[in-house]
C-alpha atoms as a PDB file:
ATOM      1  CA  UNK A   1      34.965 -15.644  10.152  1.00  0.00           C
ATOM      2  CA  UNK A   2      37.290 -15.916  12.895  1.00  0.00           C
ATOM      3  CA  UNK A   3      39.705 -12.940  13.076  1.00  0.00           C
ATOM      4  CA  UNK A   4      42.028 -11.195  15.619  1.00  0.00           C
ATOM      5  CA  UNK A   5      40.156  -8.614  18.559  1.00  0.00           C
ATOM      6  CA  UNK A   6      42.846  -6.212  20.401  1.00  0.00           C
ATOM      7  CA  UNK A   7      41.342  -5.138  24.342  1.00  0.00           C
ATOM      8  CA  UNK A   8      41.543  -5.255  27.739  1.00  0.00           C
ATOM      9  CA  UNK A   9      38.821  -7.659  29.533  1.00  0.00           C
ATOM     10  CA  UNK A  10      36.658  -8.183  27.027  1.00  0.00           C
ATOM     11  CA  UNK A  11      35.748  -5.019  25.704  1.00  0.00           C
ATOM     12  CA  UNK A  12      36.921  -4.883  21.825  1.00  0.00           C
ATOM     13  CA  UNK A  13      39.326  -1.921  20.953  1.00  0.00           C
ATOM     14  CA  UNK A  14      39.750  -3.158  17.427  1.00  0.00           C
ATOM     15  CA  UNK A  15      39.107  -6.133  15.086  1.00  0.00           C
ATOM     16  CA  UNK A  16      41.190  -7.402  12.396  1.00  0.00           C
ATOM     17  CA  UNK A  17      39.903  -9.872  10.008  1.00  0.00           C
ATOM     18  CA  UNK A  18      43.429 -11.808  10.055  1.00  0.00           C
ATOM     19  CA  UNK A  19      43.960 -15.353   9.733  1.00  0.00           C
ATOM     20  CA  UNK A  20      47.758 -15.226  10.921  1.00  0.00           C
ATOM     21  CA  UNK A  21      49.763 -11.642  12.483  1.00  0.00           C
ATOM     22  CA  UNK A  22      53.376 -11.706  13.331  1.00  0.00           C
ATOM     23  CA  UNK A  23      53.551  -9.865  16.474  1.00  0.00           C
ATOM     24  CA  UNK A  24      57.065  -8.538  17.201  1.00  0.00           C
ATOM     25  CA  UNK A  25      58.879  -5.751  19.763  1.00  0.00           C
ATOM     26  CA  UNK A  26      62.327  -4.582  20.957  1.00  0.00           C
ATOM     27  CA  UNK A  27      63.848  -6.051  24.100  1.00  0.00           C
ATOM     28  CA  UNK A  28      63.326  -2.877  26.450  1.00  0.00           C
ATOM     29  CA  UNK A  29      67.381  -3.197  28.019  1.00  0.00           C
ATOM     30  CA  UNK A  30      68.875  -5.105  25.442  1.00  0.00           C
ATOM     31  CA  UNK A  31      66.811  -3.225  22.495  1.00  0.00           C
ATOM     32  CA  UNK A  32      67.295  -6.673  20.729  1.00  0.00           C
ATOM     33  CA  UNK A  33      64.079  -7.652  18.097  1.00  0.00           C
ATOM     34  CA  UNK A  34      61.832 -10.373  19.016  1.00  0.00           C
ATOM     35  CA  UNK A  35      59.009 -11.898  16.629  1.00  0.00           C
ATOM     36  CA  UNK A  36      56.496 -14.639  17.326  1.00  0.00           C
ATOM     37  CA  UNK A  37      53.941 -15.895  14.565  1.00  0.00           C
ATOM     38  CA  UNK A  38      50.080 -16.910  15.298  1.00  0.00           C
ATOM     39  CA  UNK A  39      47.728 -18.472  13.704  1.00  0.00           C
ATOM     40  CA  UNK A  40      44.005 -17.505  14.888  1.00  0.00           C
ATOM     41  CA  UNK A  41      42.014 -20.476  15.942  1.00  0.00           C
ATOM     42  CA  UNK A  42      38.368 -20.576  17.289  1.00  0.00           C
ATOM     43  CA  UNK A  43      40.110 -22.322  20.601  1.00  0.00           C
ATOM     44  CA  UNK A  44      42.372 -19.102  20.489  1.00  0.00           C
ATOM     45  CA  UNK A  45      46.275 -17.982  19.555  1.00  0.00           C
ATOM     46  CA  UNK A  46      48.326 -20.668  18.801  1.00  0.00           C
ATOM     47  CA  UNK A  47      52.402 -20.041  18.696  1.00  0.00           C
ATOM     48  CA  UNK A  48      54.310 -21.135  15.471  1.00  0.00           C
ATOM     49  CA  UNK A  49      57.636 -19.918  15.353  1.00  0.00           C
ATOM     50  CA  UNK A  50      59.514 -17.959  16.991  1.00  0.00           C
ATOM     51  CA  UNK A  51      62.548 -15.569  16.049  1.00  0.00           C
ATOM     52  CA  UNK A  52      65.145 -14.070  18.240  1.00  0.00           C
ATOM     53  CA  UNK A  53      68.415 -11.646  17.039  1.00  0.00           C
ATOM     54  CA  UNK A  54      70.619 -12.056  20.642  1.00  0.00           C
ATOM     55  CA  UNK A  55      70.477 -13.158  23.641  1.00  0.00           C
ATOM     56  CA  UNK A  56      71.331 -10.846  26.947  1.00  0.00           C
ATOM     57  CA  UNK A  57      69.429 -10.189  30.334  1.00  0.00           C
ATOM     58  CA  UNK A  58      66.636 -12.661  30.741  1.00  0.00           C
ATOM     59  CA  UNK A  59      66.817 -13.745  27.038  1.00  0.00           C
ATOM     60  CA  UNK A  60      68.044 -17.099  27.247  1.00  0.00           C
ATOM     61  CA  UNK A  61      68.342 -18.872  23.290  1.00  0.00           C
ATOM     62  CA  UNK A  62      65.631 -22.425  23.971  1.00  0.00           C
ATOM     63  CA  UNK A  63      67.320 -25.564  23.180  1.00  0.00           C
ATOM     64  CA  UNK A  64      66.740 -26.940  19.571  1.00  0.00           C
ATOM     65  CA  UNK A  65      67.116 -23.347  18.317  1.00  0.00           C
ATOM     66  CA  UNK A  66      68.418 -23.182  15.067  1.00  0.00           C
ATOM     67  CA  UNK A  67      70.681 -19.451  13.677  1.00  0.00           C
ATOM     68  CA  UNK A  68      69.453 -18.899  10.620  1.00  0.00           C
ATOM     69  CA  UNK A  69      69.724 -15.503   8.524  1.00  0.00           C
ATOM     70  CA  UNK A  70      70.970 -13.670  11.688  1.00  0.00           C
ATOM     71  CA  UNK A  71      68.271 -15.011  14.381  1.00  0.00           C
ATOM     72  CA  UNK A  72      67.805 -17.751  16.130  1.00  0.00           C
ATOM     73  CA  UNK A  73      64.591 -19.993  15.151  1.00  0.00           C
ATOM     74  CA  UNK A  74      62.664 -21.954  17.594  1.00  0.00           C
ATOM     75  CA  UNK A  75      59.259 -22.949  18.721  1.00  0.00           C
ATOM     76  CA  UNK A  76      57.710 -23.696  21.741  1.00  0.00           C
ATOM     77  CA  UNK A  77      54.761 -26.104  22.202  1.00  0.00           C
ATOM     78  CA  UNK A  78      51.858 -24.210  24.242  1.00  0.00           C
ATOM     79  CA  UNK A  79      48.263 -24.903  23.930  1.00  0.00           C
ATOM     80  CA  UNK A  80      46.070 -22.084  22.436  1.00  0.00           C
ATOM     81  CA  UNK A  81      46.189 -18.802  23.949  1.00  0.00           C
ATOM     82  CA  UNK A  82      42.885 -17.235  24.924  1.00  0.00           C
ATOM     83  CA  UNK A  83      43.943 -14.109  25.448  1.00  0.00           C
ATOM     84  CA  UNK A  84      47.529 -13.352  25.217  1.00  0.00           C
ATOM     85  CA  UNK A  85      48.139 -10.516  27.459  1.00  0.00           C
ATOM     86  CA  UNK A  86      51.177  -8.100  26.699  1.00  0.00           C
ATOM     87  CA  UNK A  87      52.703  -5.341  29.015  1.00  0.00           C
ATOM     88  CA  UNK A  88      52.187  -1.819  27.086  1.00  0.00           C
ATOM     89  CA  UNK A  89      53.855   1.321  28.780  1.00  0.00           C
ATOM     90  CA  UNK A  90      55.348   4.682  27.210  1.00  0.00           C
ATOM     91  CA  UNK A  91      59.062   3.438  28.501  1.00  0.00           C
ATOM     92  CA  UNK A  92      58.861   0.169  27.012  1.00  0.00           C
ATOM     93  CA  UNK A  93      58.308   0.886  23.532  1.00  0.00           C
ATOM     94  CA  UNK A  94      55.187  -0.331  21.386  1.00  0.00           C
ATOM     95  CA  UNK A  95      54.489  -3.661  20.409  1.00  0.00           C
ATOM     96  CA  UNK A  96      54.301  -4.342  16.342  1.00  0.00           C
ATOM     97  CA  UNK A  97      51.377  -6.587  14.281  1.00  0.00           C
ATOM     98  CA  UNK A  98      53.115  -7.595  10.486  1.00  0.00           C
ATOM     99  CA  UNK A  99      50.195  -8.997   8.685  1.00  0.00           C
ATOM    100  CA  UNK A 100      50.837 -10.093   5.141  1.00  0.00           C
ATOM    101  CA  UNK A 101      54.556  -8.789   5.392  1.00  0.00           C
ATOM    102  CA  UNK A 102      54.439  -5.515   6.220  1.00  0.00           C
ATOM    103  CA  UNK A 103      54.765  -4.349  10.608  1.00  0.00           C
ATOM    104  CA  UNK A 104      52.579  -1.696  12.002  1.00  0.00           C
ATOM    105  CA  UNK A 105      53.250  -0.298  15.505  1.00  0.00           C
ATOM    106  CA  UNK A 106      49.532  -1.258  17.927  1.00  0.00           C
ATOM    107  CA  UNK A 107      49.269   2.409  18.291  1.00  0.00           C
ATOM    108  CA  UNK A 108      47.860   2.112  14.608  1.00  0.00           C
ATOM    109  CA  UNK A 109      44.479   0.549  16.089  1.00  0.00           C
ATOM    110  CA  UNK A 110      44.454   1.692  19.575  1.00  0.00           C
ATOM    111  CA  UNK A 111      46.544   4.746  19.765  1.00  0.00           C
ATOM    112  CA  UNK A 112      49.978   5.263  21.939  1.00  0.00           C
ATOM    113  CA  UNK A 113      50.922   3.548  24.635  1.00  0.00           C
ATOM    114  CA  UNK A 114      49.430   5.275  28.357  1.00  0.00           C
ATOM    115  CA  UNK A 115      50.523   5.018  31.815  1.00  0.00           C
ATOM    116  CA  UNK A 116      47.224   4.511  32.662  1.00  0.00           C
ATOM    117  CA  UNK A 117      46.159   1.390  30.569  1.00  0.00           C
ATOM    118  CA  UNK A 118      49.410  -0.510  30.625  1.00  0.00           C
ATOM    119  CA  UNK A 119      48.010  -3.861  28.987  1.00  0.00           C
ATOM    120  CA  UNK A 120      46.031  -5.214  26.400  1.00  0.00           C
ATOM    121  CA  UNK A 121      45.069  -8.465  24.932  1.00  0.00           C
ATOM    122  CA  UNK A 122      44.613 -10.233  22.024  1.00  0.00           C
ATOM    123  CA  UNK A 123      41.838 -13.071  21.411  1.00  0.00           C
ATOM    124  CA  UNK A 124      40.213 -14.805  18.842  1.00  0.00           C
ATOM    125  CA  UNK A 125      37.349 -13.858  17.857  1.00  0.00           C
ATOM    126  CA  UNK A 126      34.160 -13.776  15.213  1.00  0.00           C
ATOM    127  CA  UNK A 127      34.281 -10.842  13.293  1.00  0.00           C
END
């Protein structure tokens, strides 16, 4: 089965037997919600759609997007990611994974963001 590894260069932190995640975060200056939804492929993450709340510094709305319920929707055509890296530092704020509706901060699976480690990835991968 083909699930959803959280690391940094290959070593494994944590494996979730996921089909799909949600991953989502607050703007760090704008403090403005962001969510993206993937589906887990054996070629990697591939980007549905996309959800925005605002737009401010360096969060320009994409053309096409459509405001619905309060955000805009949009999505963006990208070939599989394999990883997708994410900045992780104490100032910025932790990244969430919602998996079957419900959003749990990373530091669930790989403990608070560090100075010290200020990335990780996220990769298909067999479980």
């Amino acid at each position: 089965m083909i699930g959803l590894c959280l690391g940094l260069a290959g070593a494994v932190w944590a494996q979730l037997p996921v089909p799909a995640f949600t991953l989502a975060w607050s703007h760090t200056i704008e403090k403005i919600r962001w969510e993206e939804d993937y589906r887990v492929t054996a070629e990697g993450l591939l980007l549905g759609e996309a959800r925005v709340r605002g737009s401010g510094a360096g969060m320009e709305i994409p053309d096409g997007a459509v405001l619905h319920d309060g955000s805009w929707h949009y999505r963006r055509q990208l070939p599989p990611l394999q990883p997708l890296r994410l900045g992780r530092t104490p100032e910025a704020g932790d990244y969430q994974l919602c998996l079957d509706g419900a959003c749990h901060a990373l530091a669930e699976w790989l403990g608070p963001p560090r100075a010290e480690r200020p990335a990780v990835e996220l990769w298909s991968c067999v479980q």
